[in-house]
C-alpha atoms as a PDB file:
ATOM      1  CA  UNK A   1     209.848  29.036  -7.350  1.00  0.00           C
ATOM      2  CA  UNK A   2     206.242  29.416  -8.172  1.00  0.00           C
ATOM      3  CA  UNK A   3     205.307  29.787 -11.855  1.00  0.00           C
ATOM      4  CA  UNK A   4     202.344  31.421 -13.453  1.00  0.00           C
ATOM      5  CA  UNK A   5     200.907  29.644 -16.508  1.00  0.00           C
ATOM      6  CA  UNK A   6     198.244  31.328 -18.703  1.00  0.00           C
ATOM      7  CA  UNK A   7     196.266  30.381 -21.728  1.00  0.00           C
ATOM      8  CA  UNK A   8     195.623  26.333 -20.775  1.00  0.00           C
ATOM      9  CA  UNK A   9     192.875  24.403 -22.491  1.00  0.00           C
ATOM     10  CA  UNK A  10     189.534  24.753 -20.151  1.00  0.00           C
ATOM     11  CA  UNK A  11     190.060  20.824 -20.958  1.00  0.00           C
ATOM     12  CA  UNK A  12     192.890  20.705 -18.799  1.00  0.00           C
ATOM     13  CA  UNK A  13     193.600  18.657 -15.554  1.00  0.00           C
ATOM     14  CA  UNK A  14     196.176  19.683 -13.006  1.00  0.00           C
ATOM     15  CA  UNK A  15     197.652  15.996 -13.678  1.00  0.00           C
ATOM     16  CA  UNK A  16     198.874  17.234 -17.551  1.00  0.00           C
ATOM     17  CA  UNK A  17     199.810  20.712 -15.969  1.00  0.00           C
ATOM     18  CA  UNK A  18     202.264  18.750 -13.624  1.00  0.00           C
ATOM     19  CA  UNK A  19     203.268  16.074 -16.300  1.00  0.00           C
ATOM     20  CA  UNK A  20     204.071  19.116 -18.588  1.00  0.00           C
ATOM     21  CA  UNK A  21     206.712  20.372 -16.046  1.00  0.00           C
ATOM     22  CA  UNK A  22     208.067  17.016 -14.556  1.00  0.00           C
ATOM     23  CA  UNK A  23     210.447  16.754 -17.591  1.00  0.00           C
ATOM     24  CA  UNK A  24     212.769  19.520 -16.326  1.00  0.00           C
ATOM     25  CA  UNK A  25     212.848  18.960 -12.695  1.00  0.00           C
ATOM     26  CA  UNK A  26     210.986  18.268  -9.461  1.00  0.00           C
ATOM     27  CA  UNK A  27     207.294  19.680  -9.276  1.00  0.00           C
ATOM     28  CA  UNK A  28     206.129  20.493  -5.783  1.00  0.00           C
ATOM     29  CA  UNK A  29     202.820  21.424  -6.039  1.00  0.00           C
ATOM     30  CA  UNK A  30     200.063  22.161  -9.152  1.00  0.00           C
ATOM     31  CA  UNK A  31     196.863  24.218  -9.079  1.00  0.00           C
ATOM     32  CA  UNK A  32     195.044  24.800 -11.864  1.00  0.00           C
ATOM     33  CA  UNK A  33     192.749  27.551 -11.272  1.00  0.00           C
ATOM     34  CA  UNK A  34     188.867  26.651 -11.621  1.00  0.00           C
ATOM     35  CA  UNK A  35     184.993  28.739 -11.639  1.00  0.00           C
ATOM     36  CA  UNK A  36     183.755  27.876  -8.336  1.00  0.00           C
ATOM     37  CA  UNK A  37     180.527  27.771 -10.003  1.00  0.00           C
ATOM     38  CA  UNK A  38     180.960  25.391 -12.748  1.00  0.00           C
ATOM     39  CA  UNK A  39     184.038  23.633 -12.256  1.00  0.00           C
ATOM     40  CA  UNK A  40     185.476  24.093 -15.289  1.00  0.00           C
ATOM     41  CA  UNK A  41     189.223  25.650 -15.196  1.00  0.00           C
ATOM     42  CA  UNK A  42     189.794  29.060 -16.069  1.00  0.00           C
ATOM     43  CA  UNK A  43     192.870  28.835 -18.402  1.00  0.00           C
ATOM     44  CA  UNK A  44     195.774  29.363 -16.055  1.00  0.00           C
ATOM     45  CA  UNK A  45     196.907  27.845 -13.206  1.00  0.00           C
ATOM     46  CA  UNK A  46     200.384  27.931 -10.956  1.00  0.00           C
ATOM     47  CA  UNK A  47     202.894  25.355 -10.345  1.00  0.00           C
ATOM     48  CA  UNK A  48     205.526  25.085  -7.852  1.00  0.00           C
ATOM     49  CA  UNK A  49     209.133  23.761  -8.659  1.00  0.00           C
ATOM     50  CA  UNK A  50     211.611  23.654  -5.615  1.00  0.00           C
ATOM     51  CA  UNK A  51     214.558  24.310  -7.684  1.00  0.00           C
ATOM     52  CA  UNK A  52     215.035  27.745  -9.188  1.00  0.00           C
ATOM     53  CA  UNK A  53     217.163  26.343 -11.731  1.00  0.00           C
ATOM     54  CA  UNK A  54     214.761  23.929 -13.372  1.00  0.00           C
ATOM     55  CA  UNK A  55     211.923  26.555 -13.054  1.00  0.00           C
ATOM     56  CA  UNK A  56     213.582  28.972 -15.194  1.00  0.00           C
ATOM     57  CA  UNK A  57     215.046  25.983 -17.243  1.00  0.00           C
ATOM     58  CA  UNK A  58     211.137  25.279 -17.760  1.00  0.00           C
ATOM     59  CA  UNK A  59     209.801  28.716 -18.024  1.00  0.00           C
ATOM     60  CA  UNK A  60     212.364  29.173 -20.974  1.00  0.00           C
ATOM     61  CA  UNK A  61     210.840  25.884 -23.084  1.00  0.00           C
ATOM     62  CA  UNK A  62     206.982  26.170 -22.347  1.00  0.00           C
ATOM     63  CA  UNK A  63     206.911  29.764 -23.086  1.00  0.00           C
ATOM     64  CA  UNK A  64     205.283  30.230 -26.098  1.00  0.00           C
ATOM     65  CA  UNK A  65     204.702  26.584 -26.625  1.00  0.00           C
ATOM     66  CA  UNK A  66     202.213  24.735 -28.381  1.00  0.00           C
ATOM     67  CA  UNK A  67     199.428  22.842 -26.503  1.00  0.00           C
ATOM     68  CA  UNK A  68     196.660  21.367 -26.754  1.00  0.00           C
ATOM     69  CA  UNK A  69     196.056  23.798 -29.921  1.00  0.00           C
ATOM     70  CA  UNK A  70     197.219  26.578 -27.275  1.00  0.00           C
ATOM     71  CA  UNK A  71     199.861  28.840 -27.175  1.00  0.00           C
ATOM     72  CA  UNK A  72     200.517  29.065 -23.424  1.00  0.00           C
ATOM     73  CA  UNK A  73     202.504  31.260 -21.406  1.00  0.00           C
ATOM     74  CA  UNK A  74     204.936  30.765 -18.803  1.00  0.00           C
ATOM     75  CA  UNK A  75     206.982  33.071 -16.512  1.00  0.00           C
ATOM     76  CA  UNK A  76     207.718  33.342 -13.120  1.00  0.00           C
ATOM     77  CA  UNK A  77     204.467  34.433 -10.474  1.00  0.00           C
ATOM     78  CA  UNK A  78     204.672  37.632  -8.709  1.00  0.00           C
ATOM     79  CA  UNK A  79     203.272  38.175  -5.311  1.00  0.00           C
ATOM     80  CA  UNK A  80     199.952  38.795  -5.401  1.00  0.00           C
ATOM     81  CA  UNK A  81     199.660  43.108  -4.454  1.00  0.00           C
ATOM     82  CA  UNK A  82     197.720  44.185  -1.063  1.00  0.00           C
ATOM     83  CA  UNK A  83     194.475  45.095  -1.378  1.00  0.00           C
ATOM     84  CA  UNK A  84     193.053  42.761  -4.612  1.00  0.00           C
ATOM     85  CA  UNK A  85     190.779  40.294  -4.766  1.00  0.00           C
ATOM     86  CA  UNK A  86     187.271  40.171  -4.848  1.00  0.00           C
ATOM     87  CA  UNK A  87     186.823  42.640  -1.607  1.00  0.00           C
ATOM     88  CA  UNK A  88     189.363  44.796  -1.853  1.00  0.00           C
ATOM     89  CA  UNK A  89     190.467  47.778   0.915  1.00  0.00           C
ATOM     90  CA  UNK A  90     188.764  50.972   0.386  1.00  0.00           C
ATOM     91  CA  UNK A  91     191.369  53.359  -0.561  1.00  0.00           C
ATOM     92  CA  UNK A  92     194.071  50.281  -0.838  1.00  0.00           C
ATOM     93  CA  UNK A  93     196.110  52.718  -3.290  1.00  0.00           C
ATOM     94  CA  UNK A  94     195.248  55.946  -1.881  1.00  0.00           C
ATOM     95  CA  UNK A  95     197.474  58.396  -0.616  1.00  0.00           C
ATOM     96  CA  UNK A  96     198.311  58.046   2.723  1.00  0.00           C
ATOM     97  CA  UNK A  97     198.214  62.168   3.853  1.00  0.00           C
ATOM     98  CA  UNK A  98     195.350  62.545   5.540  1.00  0.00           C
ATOM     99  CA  UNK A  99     192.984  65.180   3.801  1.00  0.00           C
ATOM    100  CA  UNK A 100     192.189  68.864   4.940  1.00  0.00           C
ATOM    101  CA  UNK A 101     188.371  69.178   6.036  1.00  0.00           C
ATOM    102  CA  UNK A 102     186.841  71.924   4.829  1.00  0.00           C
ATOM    103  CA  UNK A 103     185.364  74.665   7.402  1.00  0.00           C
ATOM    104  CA  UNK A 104     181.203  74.509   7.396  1.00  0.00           C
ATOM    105  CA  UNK A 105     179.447  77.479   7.515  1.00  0.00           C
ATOM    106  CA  UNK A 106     179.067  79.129  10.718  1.00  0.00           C
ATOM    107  CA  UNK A 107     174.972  78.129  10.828  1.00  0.00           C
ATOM    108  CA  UNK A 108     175.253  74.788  11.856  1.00  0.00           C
ATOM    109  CA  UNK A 109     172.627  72.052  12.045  1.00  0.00           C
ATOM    110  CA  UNK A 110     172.751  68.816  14.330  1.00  0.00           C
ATOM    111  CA  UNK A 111     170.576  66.679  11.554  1.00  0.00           C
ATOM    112  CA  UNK A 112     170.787  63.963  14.396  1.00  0.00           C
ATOM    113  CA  UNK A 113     172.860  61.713  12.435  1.00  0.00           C
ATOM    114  CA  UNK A 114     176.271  63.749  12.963  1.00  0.00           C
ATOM    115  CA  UNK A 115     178.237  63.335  15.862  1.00  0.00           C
ATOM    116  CA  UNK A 116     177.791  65.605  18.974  1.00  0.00           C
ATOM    117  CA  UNK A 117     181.236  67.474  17.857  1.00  0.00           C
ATOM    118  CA  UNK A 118     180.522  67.713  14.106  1.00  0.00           C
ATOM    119  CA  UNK A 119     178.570  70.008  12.368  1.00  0.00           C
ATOM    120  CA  UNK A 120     176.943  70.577   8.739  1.00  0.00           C
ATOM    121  CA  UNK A 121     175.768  73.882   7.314  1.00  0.00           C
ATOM    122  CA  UNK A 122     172.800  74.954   7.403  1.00  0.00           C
ATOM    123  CA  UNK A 123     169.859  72.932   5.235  1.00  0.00           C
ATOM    124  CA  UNK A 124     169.131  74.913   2.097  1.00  0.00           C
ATOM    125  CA  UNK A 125     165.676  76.217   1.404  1.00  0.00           C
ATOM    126  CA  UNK A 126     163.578  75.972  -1.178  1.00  0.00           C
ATOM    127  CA  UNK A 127     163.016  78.435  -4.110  1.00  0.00           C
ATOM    128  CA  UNK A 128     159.519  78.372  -4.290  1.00  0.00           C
ATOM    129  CA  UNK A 129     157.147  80.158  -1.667  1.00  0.00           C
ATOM    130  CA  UNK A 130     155.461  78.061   0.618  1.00  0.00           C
ATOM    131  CA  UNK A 131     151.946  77.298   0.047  1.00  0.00           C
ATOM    132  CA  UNK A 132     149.384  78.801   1.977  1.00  0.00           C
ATOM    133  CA  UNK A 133     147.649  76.737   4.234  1.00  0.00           C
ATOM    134  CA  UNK A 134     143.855  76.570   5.098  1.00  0.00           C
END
């Protein structure tokens, strides 16, 4: 069972993340989140437990406990949604019926950058007269 921890020390190593679980039960992996710029962790990090017994057995203790002058936070980590992270999808949470296109006007101008089968109205002119030339 993977398990989310929040509010860590930006002092502290993935080695005292996993020491901090390994009293109640087997730790399978530990990755404490860090800036790729900097190095420096980010205050949360995930660690894996194989057992789903000792993971809620140690979700129940460390929440809300005292470390390091922090008051972390424990519970369980929830798949991570489609369409998050730093590039998301375009529309990830849009609605899937496709949209109704509107009818142009019946003047229709090829600008040059529309397809051969679509069309856009008409360019609109300008208010002012045109200046004479000469």
């Amino acid at each position: 069972m993977k398990i989310l921890v929040r509010n860590l020390a930006r002092s502290t190593t993935e080695e005292e993340l996993a020491a901090l679980f390994e009293p109640h039960g087997t730790v399978q992996s530990c990755n404490l989140v860090v800036d790729s710029h900097t190095g420096i962790s980010k205050g949360f990090g995930f660690v894996e437990m194989p057992k789903p017994g000792d993971a809620k057995a140690a979700i129940k203790t460390l929440n809300g406990a005292d470390i390091a002058g922090y008051k972390i936070r424990v519970k369980k980590a929830e798949p991570k949604p489609a369409g998050t992270g730093p590039y998301p999808a375009a529309n990830a949470n849009a609605d899937p019926k496709p949209v109704e296109k509107q009818p142009y006007s019946k003047t229709a101008v090829n600008s040059g950058r529309a397809k051969p089968d679509e069309t856009r109205p008409a360019p609109r002119r300008s208010p002012w007269p045109k200046k004479p030339t000469g």
